[in-house]
Protein backbone atom coordinates (compact mmCIF):
# COMPACT_ATOMS: atom_id res chain seq x y z
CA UNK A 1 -7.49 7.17 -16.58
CA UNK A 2 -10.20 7.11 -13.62
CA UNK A 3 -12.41 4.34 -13.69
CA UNK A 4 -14.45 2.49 -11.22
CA UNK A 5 -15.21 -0.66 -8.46
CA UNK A 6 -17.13 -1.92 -5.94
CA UNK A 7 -16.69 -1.82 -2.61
CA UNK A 8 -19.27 -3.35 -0.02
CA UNK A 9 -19.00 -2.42 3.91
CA UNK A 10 -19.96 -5.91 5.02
CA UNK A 11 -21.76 -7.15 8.21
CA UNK A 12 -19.53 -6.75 10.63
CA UNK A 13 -17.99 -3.48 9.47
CA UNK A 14 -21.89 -2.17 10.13
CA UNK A 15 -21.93 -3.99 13.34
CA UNK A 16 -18.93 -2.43 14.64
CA UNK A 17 -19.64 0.74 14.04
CA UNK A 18 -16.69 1.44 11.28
CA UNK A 19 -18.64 2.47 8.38
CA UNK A 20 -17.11 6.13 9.17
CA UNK A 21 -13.54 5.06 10.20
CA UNK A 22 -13.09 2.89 6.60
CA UNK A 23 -14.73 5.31 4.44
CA UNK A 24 -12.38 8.09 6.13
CA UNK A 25 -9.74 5.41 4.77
CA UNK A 26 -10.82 5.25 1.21
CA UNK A 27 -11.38 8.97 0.80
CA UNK A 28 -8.28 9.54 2.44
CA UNK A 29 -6.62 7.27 -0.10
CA UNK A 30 -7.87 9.59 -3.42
CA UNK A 31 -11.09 7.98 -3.79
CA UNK A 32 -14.63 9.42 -4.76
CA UNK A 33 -17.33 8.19 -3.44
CA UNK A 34 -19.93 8.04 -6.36
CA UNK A 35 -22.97 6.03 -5.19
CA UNK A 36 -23.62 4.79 -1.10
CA UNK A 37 -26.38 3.41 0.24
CA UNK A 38 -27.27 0.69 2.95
CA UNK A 39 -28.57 -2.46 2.31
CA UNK A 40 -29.33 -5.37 4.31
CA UNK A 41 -29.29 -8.88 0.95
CA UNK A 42 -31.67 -11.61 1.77
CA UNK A 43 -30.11 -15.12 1.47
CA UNK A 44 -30.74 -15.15 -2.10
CA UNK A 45 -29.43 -11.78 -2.65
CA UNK A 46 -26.16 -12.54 -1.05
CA UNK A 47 -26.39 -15.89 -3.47
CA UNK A 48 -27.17 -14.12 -6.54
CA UNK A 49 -24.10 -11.90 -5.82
CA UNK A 50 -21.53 -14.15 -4.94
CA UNK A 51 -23.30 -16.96 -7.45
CA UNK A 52 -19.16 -16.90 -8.99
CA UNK A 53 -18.19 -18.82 -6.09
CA UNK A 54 -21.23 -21.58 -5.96
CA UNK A 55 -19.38 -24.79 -5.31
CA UNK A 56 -17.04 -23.57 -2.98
CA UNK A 57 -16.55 -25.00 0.92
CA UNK A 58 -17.01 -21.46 1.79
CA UNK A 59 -19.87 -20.17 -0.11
CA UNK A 60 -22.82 -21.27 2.38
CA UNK A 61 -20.66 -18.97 5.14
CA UNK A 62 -20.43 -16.49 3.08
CA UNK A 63 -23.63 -15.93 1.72
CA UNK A 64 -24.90 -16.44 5.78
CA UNK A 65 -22.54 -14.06 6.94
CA UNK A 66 -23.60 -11.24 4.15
CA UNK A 67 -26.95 -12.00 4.79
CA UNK A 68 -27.04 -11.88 8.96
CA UNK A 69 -27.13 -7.98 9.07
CA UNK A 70 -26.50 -4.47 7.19
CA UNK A 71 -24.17 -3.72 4.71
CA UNK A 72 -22.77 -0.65 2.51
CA UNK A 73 -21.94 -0.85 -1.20
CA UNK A 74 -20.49 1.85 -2.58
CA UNK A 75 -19.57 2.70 -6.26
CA UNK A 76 -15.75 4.26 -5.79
CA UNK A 77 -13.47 6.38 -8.41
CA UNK A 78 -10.12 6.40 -9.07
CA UNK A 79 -7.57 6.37 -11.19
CA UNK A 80 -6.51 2.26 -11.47
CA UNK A 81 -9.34 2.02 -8.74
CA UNK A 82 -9.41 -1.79 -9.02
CA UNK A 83 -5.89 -2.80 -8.53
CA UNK A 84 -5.59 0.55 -5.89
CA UNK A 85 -8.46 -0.63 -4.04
CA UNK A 86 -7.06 -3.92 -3.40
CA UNK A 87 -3.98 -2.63 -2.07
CA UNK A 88 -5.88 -0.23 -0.17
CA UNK A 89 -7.94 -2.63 1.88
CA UNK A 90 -5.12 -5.53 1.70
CA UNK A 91 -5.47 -9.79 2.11
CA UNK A 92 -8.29 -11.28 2.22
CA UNK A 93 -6.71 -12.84 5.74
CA UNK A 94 -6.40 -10.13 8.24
CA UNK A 95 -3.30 -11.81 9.26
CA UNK A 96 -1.23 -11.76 5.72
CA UNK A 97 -2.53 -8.01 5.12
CA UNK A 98 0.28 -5.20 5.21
CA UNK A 99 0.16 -3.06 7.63
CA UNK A 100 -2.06 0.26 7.47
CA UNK A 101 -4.55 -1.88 5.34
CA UNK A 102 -8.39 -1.63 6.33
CA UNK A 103 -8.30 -5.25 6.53
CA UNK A 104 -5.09 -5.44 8.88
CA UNK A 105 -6.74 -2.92 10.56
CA UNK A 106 -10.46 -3.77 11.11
CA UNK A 107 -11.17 -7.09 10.57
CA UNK A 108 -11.09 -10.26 12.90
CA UNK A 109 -10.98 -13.34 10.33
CA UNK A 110 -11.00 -14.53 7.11
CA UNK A 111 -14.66 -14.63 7.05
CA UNK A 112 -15.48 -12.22 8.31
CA UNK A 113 -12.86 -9.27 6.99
CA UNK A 114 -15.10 -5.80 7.08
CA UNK A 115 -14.94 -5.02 3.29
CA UNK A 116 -15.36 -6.34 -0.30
CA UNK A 117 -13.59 -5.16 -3.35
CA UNK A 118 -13.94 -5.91 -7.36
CA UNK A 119 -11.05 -8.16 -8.01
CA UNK A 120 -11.41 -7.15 -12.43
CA UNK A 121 -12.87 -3.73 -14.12
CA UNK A 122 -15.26 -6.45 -15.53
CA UNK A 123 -16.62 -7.69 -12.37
CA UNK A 124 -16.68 -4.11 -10.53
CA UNK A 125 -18.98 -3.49 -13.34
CA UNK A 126 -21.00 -6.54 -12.71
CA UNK A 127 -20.95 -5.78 -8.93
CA UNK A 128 -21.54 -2.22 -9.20
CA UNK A 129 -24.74 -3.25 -11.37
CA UNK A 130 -25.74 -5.52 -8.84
CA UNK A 131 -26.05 -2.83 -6.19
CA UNK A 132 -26.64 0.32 -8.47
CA UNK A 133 -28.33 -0.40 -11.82
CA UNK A 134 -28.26 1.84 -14.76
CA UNK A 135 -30.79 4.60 -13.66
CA UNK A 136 -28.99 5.15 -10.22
CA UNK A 137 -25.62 5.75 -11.76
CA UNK A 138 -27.60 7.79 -14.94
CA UNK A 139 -25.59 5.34 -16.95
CA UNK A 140 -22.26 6.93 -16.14
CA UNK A 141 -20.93 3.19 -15.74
């Protein structure tokens, strides 16, 4: 069965110019590309969507680092697209990722690892809303 997550382009994927080299990946891997745009989240934006991990050591970073530039969410399609996704783009360290992952392959650190993906079909539909609310998707969530 196809279903859908949410994948965001972050910062530094925008600042180095990969936006075309990882979405070549994730077509290339099966995936349709349903909704795109570009973005750039205020501070509160970035803390509204990542409000889950409020608390944290890291959230402050984060939400600064998602904030400091441009970014790309994207709506993606697949069959098991959550669980392939997260193979697709690999550990959240750039260092543990297998190789041929988008994060093996692109990013620099754990902070800052070029791309975001839904970790549940329950939060890629929270996410997804975030980014593309009912009209944009004509309700096809």
């Amino acid at each position: 069965m196809s279903n859908r997550t949410l994948t965001i382009l972050k910062p530094d994927c925008v600042r180095k110019n990969l936006i075309g080299a990882v979405t070549k990946h994730v077509e290339e891997a099966g995936f349709k590309i349903l909704a795109m745009k570009l973005v750039k989240l205020t501070k509160a934006e970035a803390e509204g969507f990542y409000g889950v991990h409020r608390g944290r050591p890291f959230f402050e970073e984060l939400t600064t680092f998602m904030s400091s530039g441009p970014c790309v969410p994207m709506i993606l399609e697949k069959e098991n697209a959550v669980a392939a996704f997260r193979t697709l783009i690999g550990a959240t360290n750039p260092a543990n990722a297998d190789e041929g992952t988008i994060r093996r392959l692109y990013a620099d650190s754990v902070g800052e690892n070029i791309i975001h993906g839904s970790d549940s079909d329950e939060n890629a539909l929270i996410e997804g809303n975030y980014f593309f609310p009912g009209m944009e998707l004509a309700g096809n969530w």
